[in-house]
N, C-alpha and C. Protein backbone atom coordinates (compact mmCIF):
# COMPACT_ATOMS: atom_id res chain seq x y z
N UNK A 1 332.85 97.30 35.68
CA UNK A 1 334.09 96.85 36.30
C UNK A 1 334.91 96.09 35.26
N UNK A 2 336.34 96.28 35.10
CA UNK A 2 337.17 95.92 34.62
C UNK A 2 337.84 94.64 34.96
N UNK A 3 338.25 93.54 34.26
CA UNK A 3 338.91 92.25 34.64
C UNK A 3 340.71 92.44 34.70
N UNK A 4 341.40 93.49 35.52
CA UNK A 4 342.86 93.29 35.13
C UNK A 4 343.60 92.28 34.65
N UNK A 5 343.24 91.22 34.71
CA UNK A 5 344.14 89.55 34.03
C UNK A 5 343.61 89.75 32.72
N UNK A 6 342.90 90.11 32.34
CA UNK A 6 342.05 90.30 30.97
C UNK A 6 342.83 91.53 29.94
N UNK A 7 342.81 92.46 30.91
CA UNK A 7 343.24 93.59 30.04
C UNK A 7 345.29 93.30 30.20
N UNK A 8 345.32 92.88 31.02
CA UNK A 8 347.12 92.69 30.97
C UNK A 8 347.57 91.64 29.90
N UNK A 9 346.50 90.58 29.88
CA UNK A 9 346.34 89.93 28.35
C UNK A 9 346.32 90.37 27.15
N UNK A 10 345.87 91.41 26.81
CA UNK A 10 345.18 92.25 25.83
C UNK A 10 346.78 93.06 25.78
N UNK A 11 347.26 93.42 26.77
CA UNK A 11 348.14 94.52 26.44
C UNK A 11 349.69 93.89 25.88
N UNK A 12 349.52 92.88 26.75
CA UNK A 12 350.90 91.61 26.25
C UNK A 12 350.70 91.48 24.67
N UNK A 13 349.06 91.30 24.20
CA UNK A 13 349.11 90.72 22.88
C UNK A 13 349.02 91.89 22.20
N UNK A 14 349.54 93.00 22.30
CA UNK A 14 349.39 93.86 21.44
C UNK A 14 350.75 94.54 21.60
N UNK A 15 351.58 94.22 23.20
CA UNK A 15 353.23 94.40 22.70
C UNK A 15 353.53 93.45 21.81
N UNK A 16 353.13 91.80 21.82
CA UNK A 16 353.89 91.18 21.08
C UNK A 16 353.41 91.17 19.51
N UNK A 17 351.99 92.29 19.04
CA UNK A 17 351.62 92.55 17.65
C UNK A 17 352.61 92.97 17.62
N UNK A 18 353.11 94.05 17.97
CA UNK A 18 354.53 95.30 17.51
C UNK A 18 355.61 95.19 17.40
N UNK A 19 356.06 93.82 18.29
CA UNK A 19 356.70 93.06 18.08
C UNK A 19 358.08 93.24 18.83
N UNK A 20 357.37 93.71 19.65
CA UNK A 20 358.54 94.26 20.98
C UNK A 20 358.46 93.66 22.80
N UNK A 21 359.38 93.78 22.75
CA UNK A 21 359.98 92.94 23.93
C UNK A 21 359.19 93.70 25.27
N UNK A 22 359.52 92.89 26.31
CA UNK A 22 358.91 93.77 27.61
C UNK A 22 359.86 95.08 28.21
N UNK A 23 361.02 94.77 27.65
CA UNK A 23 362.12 95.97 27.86
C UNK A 23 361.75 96.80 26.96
N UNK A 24 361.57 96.78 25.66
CA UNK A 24 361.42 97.43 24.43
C UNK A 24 360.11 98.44 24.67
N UNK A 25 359.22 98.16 25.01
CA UNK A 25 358.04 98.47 25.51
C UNK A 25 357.69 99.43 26.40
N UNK A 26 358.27 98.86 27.64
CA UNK A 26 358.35 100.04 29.01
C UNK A 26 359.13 101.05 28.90
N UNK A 27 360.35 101.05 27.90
CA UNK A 27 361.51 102.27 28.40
C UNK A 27 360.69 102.85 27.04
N UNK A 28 360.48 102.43 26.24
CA UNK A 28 359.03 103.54 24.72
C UNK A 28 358.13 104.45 25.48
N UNK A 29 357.53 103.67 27.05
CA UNK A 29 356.45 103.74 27.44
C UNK A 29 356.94 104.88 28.82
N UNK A 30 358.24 104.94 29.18
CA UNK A 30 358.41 105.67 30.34
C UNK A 30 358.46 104.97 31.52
N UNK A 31 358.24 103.61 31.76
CA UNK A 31 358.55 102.89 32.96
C UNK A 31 359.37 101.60 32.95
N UNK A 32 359.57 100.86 33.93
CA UNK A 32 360.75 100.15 33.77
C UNK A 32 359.99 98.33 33.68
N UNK A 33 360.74 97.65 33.32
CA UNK A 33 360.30 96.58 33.14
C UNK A 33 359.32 95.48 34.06
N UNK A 34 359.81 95.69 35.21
CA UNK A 34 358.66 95.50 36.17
C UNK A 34 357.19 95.82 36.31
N UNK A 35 357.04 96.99 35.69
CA UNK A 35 355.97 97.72 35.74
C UNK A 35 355.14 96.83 35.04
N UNK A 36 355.58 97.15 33.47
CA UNK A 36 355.13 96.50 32.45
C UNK A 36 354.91 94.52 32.92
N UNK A 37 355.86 94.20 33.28
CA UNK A 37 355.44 93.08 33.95
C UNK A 37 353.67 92.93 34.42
N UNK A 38 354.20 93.42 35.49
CA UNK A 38 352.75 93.63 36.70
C UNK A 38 351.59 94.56 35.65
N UNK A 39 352.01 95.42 34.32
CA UNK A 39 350.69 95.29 33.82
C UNK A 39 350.07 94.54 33.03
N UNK A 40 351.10 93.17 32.29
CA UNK A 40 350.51 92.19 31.32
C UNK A 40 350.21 91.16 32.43
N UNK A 41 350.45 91.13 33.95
CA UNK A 41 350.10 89.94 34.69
C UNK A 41 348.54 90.33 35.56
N UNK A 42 348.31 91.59 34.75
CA UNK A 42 347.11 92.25 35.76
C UNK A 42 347.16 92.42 37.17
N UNK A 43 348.48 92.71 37.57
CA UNK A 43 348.92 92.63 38.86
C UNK A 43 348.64 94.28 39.41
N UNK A 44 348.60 95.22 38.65
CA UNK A 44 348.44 96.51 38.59
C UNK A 44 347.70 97.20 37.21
N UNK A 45 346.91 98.21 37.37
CA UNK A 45 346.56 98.44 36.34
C UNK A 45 347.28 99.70 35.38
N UNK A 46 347.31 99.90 34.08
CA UNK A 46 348.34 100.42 33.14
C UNK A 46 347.84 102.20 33.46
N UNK A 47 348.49 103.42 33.68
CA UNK A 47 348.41 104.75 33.81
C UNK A 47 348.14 104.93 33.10
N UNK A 48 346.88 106.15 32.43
CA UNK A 48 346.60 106.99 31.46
C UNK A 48 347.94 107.32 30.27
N UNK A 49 349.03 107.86 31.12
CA UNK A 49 350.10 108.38 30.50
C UNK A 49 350.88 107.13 29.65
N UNK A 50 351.10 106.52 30.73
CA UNK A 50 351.08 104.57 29.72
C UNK A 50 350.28 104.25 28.25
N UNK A 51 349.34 104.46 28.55
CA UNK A 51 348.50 104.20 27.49
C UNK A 51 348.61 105.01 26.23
N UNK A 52 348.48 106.47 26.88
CA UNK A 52 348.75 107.34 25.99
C UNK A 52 349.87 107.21 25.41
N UNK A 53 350.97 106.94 25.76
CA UNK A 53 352.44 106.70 25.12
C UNK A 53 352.40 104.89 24.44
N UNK A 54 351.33 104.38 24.91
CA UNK A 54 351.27 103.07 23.67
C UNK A 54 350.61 103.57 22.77
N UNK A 55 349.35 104.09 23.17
CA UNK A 55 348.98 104.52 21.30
C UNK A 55 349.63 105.02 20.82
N UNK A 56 350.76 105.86 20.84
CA UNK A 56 351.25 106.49 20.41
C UNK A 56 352.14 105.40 19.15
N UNK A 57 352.36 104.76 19.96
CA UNK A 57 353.63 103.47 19.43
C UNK A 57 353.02 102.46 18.56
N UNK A 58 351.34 102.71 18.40
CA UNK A 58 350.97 101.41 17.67
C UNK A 58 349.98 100.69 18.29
N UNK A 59 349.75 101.02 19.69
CA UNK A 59 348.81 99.91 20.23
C UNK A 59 347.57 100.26 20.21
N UNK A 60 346.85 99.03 20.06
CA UNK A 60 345.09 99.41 19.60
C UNK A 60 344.70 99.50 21.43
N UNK A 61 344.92 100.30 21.89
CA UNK A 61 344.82 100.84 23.30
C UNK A 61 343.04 100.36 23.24
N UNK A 62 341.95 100.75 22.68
CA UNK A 62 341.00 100.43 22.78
C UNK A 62 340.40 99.27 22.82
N UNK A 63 341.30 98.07 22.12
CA UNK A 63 341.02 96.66 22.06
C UNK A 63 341.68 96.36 23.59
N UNK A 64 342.60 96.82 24.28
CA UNK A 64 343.00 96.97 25.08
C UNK A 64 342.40 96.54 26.41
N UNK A 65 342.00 97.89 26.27
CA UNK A 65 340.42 98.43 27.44
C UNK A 65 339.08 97.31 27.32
N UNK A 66 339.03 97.57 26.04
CA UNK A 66 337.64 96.54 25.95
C UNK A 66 337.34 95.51 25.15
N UNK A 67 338.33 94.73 24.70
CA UNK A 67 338.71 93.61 23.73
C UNK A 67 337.92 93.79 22.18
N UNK A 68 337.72 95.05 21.82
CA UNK A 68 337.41 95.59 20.72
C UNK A 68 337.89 96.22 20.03
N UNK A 69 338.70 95.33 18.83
CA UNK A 69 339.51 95.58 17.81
C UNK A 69 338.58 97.09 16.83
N UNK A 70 339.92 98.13 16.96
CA UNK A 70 339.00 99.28 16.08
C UNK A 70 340.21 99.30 15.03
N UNK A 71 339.81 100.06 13.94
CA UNK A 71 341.21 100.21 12.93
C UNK A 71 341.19 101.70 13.26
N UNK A 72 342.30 102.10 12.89
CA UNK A 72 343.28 103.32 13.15
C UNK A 72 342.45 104.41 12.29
N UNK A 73 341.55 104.48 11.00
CA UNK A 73 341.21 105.38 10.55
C UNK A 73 339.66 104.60 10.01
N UNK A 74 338.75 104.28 10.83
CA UNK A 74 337.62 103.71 10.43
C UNK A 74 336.37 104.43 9.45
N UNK A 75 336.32 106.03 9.52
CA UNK A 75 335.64 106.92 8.87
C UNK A 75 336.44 106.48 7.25
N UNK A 76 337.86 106.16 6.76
CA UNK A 76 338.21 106.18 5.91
C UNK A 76 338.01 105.05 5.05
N UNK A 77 337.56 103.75 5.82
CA UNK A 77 337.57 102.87 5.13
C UNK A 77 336.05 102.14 4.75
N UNK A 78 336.51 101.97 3.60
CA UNK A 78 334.87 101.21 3.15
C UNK A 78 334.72 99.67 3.59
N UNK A 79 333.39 99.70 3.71
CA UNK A 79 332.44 98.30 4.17
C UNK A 79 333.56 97.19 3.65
N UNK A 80 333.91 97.09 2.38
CA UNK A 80 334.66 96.15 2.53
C UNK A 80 335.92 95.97 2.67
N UNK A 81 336.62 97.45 2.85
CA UNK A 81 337.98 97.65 3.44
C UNK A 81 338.14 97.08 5.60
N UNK A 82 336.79 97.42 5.63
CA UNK A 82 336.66 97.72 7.29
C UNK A 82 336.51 95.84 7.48
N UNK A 83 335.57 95.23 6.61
CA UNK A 83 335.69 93.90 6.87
C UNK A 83 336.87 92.73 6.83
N UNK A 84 337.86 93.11 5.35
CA UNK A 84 338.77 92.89 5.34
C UNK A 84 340.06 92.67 6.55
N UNK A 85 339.82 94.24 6.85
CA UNK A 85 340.68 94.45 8.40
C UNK A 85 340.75 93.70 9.63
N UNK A 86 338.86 94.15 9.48
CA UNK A 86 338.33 92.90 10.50
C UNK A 86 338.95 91.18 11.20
N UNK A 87 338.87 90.47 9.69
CA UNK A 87 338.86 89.09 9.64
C UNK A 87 340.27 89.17 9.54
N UNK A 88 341.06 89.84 9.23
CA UNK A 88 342.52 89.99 9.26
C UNK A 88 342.68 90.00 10.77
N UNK A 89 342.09 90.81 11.78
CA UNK A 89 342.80 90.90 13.14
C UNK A 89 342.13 89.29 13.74
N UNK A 90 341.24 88.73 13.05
CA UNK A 90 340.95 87.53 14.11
C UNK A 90 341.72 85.87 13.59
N UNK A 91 342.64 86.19 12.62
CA UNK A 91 343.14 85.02 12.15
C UNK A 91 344.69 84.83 13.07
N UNK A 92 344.99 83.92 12.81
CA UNK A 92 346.57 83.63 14.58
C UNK A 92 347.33 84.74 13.75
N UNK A 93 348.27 84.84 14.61
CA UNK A 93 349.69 85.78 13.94
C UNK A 93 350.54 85.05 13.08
N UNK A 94 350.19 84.11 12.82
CA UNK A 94 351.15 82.75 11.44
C UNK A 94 350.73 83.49 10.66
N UNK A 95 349.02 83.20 10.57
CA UNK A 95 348.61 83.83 9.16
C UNK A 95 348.32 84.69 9.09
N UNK A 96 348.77 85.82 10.02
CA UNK A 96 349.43 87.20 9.45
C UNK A 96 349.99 87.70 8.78
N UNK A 97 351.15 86.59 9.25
CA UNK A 97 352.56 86.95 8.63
C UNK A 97 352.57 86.63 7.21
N UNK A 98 351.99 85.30 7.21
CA UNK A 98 352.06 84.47 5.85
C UNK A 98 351.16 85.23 4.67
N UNK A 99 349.74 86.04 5.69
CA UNK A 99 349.38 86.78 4.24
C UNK A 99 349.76 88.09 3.80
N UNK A 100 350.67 88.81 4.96
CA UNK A 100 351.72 89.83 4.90
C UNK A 100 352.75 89.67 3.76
N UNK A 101 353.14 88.81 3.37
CA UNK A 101 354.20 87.97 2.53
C UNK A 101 353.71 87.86 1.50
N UNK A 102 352.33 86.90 1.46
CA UNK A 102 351.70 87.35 0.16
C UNK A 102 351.13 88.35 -0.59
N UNK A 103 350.69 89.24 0.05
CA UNK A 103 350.71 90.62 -0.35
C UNK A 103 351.55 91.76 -0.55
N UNK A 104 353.13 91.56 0.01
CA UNK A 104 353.98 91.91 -0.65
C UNK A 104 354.75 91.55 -2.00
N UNK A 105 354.52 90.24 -1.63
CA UNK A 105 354.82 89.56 -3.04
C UNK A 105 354.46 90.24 -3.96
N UNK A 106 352.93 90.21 -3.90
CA UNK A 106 351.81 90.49 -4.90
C UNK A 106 352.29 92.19 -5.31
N UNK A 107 352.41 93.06 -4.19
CA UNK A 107 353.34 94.19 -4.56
C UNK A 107 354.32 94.39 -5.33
N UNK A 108 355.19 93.80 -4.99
CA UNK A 108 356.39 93.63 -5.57
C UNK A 108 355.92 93.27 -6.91
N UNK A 109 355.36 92.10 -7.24
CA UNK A 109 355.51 91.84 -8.90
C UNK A 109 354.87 92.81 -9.33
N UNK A 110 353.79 93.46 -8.96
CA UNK A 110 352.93 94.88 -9.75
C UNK A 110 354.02 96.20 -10.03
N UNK A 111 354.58 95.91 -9.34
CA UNK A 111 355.31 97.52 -9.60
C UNK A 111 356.95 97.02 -9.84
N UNK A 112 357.31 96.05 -10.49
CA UNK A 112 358.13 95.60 -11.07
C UNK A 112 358.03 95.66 -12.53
């Protein structure tokens, strides 16, 4: 059995990874803002076709379902690519951003 307040949690924090609004979201997703409401409040639970049209958009639909962060191509990445990823999805979204920044940086001056 599934916790809906749990997974409407899960789905809020993975519109606001993408960085899109609750309008932004539902009309991507095919339904209207209410919907999406009542599915980040666990008030209803999210349609197959929903889901399917968030992965589509970016969402780790599986962390979703079962609060288990997977990466997008896991066969591709090595032990310490996959760990990396890892400890990356469990740090706040500050220091996301902030090591997003530093690693562009770090881009930027290499290929400058």
């Amino acid at each position: 059995m599934h916790d809906s307040k749990e997974i409407g949690a899960r789905l809020r924090d993975e519109r606001k990874r993408c960085g899109l609004t609750q309008d932004q979201a539902a009309a991507a997703c095919g339904i209207v803002k209410r919907t999406q409401a009542n599915y980040e409040a666990g008030a209803s639970d999210a349609t197959a076709t929903y889901l399917s049209r968030a992965w589509a958009m970016g969402f780790d639909v599986p962390y979703i379902l079962t609060g288990v962060r997977q990466t997008a191509a896991r066969e591709s990445l090595s032990t310490e690519e996959d760990s990396v990823v890892a400890q990356y999805r469990r740090i706040p979204e500050e220091d996301q951003r902030a090591l997003r920044r530093f690693l562009k940086a770090m881009f930027d001056d290499a290929t400058a």
